[in-house]
PDB file of N, CA and C in Angstrom:
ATOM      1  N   UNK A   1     132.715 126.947 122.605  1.00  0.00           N
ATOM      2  CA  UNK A   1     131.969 128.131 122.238  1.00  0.00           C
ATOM      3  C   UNK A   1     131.550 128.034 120.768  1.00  0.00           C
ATOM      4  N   UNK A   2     130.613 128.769 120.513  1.00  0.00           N
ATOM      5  CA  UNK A   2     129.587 128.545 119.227  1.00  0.00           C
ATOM      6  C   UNK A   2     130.857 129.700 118.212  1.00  0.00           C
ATOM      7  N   UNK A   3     131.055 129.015 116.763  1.00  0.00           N
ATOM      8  CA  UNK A   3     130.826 130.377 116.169  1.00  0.00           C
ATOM      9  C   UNK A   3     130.489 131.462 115.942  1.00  0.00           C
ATOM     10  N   UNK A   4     129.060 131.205 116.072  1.00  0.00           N
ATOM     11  CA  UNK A   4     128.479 132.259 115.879  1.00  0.00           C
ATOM     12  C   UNK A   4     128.742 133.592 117.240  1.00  0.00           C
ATOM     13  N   UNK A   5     128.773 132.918 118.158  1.00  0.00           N
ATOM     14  CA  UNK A   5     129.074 133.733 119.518  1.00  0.00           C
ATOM     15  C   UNK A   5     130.316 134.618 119.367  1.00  0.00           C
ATOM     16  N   UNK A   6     131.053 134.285 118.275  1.00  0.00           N
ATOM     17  CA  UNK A   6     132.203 134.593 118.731  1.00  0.00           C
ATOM     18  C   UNK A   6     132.231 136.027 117.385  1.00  0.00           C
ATOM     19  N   UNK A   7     131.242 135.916 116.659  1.00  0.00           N
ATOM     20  CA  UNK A   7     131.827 136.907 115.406  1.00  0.00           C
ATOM     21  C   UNK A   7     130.753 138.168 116.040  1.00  0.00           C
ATOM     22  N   UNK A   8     130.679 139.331 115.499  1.00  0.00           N
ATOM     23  CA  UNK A   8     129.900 140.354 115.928  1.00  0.00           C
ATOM     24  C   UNK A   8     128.320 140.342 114.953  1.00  0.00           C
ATOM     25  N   UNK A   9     127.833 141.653 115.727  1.00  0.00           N
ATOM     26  CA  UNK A   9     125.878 141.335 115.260  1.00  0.00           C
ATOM     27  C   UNK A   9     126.431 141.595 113.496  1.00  0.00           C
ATOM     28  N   UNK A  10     127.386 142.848 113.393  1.00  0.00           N
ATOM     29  CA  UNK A  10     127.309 143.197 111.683  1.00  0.00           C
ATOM     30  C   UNK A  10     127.584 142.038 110.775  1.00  0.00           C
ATOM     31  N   UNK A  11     128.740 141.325 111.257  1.00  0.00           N
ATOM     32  CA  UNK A  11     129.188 140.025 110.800  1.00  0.00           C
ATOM     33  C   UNK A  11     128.061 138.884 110.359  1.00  0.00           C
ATOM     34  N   UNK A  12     127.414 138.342 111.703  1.00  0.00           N
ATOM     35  CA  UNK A  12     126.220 138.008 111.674  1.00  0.00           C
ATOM     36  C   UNK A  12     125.371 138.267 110.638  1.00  0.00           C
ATOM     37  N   UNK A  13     124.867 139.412 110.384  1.00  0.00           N
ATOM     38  CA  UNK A  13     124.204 140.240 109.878  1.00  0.00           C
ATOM     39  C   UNK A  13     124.642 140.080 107.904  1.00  0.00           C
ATOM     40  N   UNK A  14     126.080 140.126 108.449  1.00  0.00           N
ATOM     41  CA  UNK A  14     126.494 140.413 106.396  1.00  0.00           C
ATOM     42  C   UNK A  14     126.237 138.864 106.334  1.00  0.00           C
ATOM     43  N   UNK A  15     126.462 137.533 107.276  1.00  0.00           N
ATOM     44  CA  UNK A  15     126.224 136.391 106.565  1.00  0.00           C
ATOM     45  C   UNK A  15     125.047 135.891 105.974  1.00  0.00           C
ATOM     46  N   UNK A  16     123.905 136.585 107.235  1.00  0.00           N
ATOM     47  CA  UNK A  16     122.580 136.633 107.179  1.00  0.00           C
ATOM     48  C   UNK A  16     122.302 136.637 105.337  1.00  0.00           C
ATOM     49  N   UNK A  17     122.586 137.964 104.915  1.00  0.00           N
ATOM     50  CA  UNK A  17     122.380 138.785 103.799  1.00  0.00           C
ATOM     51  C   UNK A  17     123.194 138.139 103.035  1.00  0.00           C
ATOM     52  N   UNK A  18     123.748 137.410 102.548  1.00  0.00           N
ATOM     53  CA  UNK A  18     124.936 136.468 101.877  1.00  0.00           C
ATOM     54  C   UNK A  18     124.046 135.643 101.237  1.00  0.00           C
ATOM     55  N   UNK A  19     123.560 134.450 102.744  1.00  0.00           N
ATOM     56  CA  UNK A  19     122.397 133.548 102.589  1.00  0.00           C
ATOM     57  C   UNK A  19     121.241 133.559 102.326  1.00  0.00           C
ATOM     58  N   UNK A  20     120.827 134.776 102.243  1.00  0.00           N
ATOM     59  CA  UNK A  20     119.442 135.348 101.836  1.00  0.00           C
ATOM     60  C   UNK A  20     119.605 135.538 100.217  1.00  0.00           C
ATOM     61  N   UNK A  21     120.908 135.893  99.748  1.00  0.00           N
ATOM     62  CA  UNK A  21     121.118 136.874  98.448  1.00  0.00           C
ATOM     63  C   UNK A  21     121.279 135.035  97.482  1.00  0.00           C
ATOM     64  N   UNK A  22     122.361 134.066  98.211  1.00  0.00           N
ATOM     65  CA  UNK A  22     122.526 133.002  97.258  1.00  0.00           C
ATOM     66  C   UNK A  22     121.069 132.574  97.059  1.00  0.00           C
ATOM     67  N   UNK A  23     119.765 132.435  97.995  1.00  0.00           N
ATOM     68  CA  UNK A  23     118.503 131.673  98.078  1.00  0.00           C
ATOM     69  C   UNK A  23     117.799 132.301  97.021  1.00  0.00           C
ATOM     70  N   UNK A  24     118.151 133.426  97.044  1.00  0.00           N
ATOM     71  CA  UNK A  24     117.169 133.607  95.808  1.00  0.00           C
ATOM     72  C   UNK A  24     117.577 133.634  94.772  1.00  0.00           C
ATOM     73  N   UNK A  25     118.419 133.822  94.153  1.00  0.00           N
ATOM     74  CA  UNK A  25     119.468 133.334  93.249  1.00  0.00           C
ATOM     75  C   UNK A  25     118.952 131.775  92.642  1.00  0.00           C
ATOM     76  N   UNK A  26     119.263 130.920  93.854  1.00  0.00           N
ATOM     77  CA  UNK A  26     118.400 129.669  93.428  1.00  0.00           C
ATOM     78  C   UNK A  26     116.873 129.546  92.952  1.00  0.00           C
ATOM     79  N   UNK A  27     115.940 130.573  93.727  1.00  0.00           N
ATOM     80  CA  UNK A  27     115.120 130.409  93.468  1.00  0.00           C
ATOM     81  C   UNK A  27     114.605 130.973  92.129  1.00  0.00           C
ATOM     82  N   UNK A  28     115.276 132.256  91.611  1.00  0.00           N
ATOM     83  CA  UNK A  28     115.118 133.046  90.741  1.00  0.00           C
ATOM     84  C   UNK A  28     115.011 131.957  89.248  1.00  0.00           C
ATOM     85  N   UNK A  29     116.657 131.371  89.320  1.00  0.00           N
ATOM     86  CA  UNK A  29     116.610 130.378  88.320  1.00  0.00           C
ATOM     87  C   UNK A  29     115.822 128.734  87.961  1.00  0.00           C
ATOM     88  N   UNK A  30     115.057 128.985  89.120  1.00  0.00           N
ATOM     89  CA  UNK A  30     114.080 127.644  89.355  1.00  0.00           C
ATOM     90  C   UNK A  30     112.770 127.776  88.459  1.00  0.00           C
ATOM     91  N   UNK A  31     112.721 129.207  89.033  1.00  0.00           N
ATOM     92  CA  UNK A  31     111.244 129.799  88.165  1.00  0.00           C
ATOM     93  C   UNK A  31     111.530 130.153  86.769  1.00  0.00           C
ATOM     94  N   UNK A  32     112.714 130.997  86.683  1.00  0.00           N
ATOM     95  CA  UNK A  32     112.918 130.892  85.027  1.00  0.00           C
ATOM     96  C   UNK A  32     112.936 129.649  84.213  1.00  0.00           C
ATOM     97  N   UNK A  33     113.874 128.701  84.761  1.00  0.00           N
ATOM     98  CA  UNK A  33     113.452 127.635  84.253  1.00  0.00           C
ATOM     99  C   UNK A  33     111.961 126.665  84.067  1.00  0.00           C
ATOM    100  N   UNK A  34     111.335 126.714  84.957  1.00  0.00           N
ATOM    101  CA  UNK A  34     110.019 126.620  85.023  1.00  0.00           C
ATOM    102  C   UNK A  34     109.221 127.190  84.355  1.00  0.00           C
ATOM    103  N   UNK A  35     109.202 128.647  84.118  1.00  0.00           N
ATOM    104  CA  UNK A  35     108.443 129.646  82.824  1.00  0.00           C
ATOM    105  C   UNK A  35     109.117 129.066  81.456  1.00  0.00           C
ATOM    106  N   UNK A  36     110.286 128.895  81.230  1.00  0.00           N
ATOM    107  CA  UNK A  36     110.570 128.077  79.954  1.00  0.00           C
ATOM    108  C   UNK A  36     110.435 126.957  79.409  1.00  0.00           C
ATOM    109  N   UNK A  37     110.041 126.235  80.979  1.00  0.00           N
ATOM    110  CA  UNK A  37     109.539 124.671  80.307  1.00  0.00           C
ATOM    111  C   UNK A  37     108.123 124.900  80.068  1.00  0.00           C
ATOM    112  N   UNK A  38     107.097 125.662  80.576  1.00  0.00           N
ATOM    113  CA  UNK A  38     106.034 125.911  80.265  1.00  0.00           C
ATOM    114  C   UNK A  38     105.579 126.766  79.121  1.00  0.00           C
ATOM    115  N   UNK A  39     106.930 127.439  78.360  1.00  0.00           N
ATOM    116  CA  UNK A  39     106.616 128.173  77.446  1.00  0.00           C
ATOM    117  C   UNK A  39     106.768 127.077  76.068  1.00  0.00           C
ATOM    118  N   UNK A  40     107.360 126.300  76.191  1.00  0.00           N
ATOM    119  CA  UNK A  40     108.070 125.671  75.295  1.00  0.00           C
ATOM    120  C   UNK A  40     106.773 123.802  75.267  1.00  0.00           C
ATOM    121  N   UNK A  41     106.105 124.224  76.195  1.00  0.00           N
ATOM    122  CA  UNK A  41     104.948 123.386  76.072  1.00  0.00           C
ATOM    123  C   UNK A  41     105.280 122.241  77.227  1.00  0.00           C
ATOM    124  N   UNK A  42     106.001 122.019  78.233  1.00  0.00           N
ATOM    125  CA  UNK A  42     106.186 120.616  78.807  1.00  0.00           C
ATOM    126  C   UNK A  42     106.915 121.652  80.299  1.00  0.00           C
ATOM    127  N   UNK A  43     106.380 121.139  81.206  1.00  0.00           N
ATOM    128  CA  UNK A  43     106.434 121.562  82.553  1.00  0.00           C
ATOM    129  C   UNK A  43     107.005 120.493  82.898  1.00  0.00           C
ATOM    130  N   UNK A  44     108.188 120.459  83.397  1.00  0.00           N
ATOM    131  CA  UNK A  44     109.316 119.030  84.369  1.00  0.00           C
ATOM    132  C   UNK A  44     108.786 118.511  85.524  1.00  0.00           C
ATOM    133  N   UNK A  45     108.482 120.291  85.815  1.00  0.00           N
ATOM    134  CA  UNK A  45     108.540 119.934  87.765  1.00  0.00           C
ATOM    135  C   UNK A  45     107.156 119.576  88.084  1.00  0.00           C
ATOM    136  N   UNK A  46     106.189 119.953  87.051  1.00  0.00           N
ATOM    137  CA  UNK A  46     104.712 119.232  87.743  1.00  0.00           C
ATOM    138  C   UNK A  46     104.377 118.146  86.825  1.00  0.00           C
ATOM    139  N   UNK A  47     104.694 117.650  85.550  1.00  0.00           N
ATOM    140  CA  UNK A  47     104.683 116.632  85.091  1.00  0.00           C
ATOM    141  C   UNK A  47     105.438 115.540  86.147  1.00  0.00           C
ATOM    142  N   UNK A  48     106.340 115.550  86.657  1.00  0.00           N
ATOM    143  CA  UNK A  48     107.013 114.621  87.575  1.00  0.00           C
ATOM    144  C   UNK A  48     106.602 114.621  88.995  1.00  0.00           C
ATOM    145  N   UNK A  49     106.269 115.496  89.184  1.00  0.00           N
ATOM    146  CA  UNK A  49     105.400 115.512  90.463  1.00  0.00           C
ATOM    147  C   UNK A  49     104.150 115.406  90.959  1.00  0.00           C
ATOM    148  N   UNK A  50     103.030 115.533  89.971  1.00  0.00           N
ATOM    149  CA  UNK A  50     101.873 115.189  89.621  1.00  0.00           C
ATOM    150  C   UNK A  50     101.261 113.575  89.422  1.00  0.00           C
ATOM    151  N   UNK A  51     100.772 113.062  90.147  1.00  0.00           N
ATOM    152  CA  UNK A  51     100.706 111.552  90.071  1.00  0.00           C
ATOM    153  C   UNK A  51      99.427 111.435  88.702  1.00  0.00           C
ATOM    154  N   UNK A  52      99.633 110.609  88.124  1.00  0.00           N
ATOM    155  CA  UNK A  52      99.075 109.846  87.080  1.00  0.00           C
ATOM    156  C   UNK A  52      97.455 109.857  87.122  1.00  0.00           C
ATOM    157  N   UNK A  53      96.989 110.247  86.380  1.00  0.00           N
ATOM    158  CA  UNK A  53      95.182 109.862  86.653  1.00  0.00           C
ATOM    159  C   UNK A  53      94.713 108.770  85.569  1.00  0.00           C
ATOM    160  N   UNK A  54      94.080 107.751  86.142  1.00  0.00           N
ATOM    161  CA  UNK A  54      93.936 106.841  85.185  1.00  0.00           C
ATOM    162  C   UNK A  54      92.086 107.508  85.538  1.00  0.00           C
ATOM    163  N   UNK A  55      92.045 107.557  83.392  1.00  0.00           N
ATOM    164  CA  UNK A  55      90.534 108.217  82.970  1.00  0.00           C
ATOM    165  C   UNK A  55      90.064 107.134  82.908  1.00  0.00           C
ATOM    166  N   UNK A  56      90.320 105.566  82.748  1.00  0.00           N
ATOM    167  CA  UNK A  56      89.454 104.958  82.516  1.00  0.00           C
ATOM    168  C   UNK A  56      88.929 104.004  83.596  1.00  0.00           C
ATOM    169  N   UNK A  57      87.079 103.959  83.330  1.00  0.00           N
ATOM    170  CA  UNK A  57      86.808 103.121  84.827  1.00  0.00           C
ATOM    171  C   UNK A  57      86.662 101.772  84.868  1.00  0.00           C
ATOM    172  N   UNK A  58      87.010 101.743  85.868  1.00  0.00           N
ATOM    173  CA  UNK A  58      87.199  99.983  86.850  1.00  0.00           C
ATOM    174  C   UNK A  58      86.389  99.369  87.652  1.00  0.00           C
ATOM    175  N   UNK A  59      85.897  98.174  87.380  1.00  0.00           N
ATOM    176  CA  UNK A  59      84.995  98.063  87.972  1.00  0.00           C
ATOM    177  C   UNK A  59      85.407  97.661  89.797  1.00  0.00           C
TER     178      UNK A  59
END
């Protein structure tokens, strides 16, 4: 039998809201951090994720 089967809907329900409450938590501090690397002049997460543009042309 499943865990989950075995606990009730409120139970269910408060873990639901647990996992919902840590996610944003994470997310909250993702973006703060993100507004501070952009305040401070240098963005992490799209400098590193952003692929390279080479300006100069080739023949």
């Amino acid at each position: 039998m499943d865990h989950r089967q075995q606990m009730g809907k409120s139970e269910q329900a408060e873990l639901r809201e647990q996992r919902l409450a840590a996610k944003l938590r994470e997310n909250l501090k993702r973006r703060k951090n993100q507004a501070r690397a952009r305040a401070s002049g240098r963005d992490a997460d799209s400098a590193s994720a952003a692929p390279e543009t080479d300006t100069d042309k080739k023949p």
